[in-house]
N, C-alpha and C. Protein backbone atom coordinates (compact mmCIF):
# COMPACT_ATOMS: atom_id res chain seq x y z
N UNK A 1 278.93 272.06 -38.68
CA UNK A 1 278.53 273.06 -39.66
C UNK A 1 279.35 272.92 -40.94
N UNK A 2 280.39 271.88 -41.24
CA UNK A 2 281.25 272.43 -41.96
C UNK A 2 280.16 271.42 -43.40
N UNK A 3 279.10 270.56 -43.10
CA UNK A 3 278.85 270.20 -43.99
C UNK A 3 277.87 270.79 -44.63
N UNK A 4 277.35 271.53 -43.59
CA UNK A 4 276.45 272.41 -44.22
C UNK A 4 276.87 273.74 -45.05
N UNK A 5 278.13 273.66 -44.83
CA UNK A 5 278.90 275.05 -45.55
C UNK A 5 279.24 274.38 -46.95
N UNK A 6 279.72 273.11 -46.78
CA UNK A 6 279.86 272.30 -48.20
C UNK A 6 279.10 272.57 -49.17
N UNK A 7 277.95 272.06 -48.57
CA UNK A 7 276.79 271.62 -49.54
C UNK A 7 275.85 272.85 -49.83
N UNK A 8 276.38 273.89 -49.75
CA UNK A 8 274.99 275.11 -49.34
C UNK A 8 275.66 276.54 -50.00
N UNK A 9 275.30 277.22 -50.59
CA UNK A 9 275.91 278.39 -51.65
C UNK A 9 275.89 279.38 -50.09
N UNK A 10 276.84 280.48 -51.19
CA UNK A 10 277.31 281.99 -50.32
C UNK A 10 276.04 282.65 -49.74
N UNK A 11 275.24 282.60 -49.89
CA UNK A 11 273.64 283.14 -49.66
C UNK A 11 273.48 282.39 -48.28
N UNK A 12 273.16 281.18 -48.36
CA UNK A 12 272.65 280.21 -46.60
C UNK A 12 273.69 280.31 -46.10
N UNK A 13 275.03 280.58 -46.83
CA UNK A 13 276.06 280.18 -45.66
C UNK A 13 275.98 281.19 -44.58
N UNK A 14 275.41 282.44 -45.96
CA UNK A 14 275.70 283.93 -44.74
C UNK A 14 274.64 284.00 -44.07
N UNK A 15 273.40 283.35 -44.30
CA UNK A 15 272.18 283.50 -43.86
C UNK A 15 272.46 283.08 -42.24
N UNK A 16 272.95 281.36 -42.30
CA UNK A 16 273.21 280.58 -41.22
C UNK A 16 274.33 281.58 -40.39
N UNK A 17 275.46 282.32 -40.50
CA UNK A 17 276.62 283.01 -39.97
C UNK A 17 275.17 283.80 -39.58
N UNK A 18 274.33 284.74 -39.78
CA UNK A 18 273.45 285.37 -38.99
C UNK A 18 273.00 285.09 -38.53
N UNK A 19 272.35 283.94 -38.42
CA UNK A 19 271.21 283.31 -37.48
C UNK A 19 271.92 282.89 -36.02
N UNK A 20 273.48 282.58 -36.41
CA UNK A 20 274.06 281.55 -35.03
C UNK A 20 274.68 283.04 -34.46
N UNK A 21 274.49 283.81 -34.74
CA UNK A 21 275.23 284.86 -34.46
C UNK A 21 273.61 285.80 -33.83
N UNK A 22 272.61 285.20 -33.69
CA UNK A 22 271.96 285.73 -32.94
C UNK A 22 270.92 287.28 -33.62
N UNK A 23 271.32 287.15 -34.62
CA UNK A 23 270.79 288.21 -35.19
C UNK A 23 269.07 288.21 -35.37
N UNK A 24 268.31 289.36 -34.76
CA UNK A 24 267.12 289.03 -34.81
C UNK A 24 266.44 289.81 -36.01
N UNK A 25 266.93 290.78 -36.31
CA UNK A 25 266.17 291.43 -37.60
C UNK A 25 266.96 291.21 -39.04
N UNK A 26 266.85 289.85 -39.27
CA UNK A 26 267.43 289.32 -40.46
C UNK A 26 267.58 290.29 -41.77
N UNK A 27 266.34 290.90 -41.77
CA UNK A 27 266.16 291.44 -42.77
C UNK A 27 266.04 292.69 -43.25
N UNK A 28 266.58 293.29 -41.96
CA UNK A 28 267.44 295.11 -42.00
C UNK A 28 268.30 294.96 -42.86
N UNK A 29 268.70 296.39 -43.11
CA UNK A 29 269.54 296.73 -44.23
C UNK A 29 270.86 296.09 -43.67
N UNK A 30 271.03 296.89 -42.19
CA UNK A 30 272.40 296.84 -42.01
C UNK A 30 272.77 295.00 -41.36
N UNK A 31 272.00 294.39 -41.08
CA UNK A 31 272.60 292.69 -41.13
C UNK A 31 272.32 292.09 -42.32
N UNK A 32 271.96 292.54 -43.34
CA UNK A 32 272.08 291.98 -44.95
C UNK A 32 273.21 292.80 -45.18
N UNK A 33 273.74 293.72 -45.12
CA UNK A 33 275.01 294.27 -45.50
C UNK A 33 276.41 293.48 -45.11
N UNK A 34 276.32 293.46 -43.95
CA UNK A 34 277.28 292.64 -42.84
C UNK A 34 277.60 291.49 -43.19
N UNK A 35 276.23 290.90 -43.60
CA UNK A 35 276.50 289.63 -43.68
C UNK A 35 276.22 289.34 -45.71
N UNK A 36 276.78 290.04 -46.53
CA UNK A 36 276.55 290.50 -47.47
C UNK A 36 275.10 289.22 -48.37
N UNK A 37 273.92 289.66 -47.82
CA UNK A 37 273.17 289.15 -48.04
C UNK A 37 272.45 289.86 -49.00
N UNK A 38 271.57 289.46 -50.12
CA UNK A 38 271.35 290.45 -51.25
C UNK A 38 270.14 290.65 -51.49
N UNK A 39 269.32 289.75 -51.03
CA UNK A 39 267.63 290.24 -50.62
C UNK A 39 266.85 289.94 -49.64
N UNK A 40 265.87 289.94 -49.42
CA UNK A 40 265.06 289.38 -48.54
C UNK A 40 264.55 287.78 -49.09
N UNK A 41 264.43 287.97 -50.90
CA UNK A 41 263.78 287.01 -51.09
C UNK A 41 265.03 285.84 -50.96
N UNK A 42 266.40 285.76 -50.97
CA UNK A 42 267.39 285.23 -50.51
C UNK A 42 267.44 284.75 -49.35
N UNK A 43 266.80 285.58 -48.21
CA UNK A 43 266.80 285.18 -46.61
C UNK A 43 265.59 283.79 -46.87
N UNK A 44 264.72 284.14 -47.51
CA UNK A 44 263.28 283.25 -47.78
C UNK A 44 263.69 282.01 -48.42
N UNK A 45 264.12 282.08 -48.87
CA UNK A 45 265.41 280.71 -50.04
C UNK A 45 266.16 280.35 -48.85
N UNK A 46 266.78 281.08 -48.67
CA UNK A 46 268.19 279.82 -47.37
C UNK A 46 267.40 279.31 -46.61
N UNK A 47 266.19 279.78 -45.80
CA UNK A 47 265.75 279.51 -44.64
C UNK A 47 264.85 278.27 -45.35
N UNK A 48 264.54 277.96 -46.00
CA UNK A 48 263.56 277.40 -46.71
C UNK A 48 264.73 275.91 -47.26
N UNK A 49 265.91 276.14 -47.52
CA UNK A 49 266.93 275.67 -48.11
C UNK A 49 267.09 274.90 -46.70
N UNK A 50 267.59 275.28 -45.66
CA UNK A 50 267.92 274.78 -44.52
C UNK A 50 266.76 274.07 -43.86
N UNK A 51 265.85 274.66 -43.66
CA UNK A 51 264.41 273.47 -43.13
C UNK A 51 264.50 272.41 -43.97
N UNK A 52 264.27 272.35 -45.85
CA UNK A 52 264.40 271.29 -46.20
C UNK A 52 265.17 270.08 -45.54
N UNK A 53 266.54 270.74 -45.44
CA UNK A 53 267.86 269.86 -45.22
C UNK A 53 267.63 269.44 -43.91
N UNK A 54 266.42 269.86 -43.04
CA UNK A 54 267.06 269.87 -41.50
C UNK A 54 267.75 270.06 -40.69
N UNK A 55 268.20 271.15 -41.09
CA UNK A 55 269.38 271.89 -40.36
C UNK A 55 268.38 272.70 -39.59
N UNK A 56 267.61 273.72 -39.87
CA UNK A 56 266.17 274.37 -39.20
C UNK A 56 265.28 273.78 -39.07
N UNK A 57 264.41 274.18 -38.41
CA UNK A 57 262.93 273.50 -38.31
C UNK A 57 262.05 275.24 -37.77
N UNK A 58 260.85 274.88 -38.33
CA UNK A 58 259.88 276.15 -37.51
C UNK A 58 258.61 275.40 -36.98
N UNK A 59 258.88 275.78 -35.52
CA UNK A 59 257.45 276.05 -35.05
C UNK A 59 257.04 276.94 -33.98
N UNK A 60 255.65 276.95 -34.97
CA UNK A 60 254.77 277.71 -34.36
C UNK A 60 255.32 279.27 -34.86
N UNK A 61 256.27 279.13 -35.84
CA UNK A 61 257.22 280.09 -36.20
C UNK A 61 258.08 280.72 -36.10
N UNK A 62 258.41 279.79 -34.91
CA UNK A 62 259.89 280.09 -34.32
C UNK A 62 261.25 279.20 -34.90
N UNK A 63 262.13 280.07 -35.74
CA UNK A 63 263.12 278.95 -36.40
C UNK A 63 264.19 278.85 -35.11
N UNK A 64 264.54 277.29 -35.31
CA UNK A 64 265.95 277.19 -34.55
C UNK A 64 266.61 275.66 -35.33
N UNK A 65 267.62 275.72 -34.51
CA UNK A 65 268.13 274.46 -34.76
C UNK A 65 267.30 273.10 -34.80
N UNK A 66 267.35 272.30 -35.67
CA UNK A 66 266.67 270.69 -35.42
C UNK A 66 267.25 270.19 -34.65
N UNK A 67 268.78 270.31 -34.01
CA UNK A 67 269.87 269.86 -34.04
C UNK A 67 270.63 270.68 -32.92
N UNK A 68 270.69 271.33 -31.86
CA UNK A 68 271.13 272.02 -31.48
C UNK A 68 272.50 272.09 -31.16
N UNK A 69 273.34 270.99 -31.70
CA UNK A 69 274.75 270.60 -32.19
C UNK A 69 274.75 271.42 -33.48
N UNK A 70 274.16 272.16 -34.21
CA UNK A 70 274.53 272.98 -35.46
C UNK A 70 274.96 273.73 -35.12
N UNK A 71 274.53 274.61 -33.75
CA UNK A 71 274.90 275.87 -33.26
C UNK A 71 276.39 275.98 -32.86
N UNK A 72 276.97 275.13 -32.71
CA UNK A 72 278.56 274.82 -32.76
C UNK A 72 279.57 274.87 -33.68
């Protein structure tokens, strides 16, 4: 993960810290707070940011790891 923390702004980093952390309602108030995330359209950007990179993948609309060594 640490390269993906490199290469990736305060927004995906916190996005990704929620996702590995199991969080299922990304886009409640109180895990955008926590994880000081600042919109929804931000959650839509990282996640979108990270599929590019292949760090995520979705199917069928289920996001997870490409990689399931990220989760580490």
């Amino acid at each position: 993960m640490l390269f993906v923390i490199r290469n990736t702004d305060h927004t995906t980093t916190n996005y990704l810290k929620a996702f590995i952390a199991g969080e299922k309602a990304l886009s409640s108030t109180e895990v955008m707070h926590r994880y000081q995330i600042s919109s929804t359209t931000s959650i839509s950007s990282s996640k979108a940011t990270l599929i590019k990179n292949n760090i995520l993948e979705n199917k069928a609309g289920e996001i997870s790891f490409q990689d399931p060594i990220y989760a580490y």
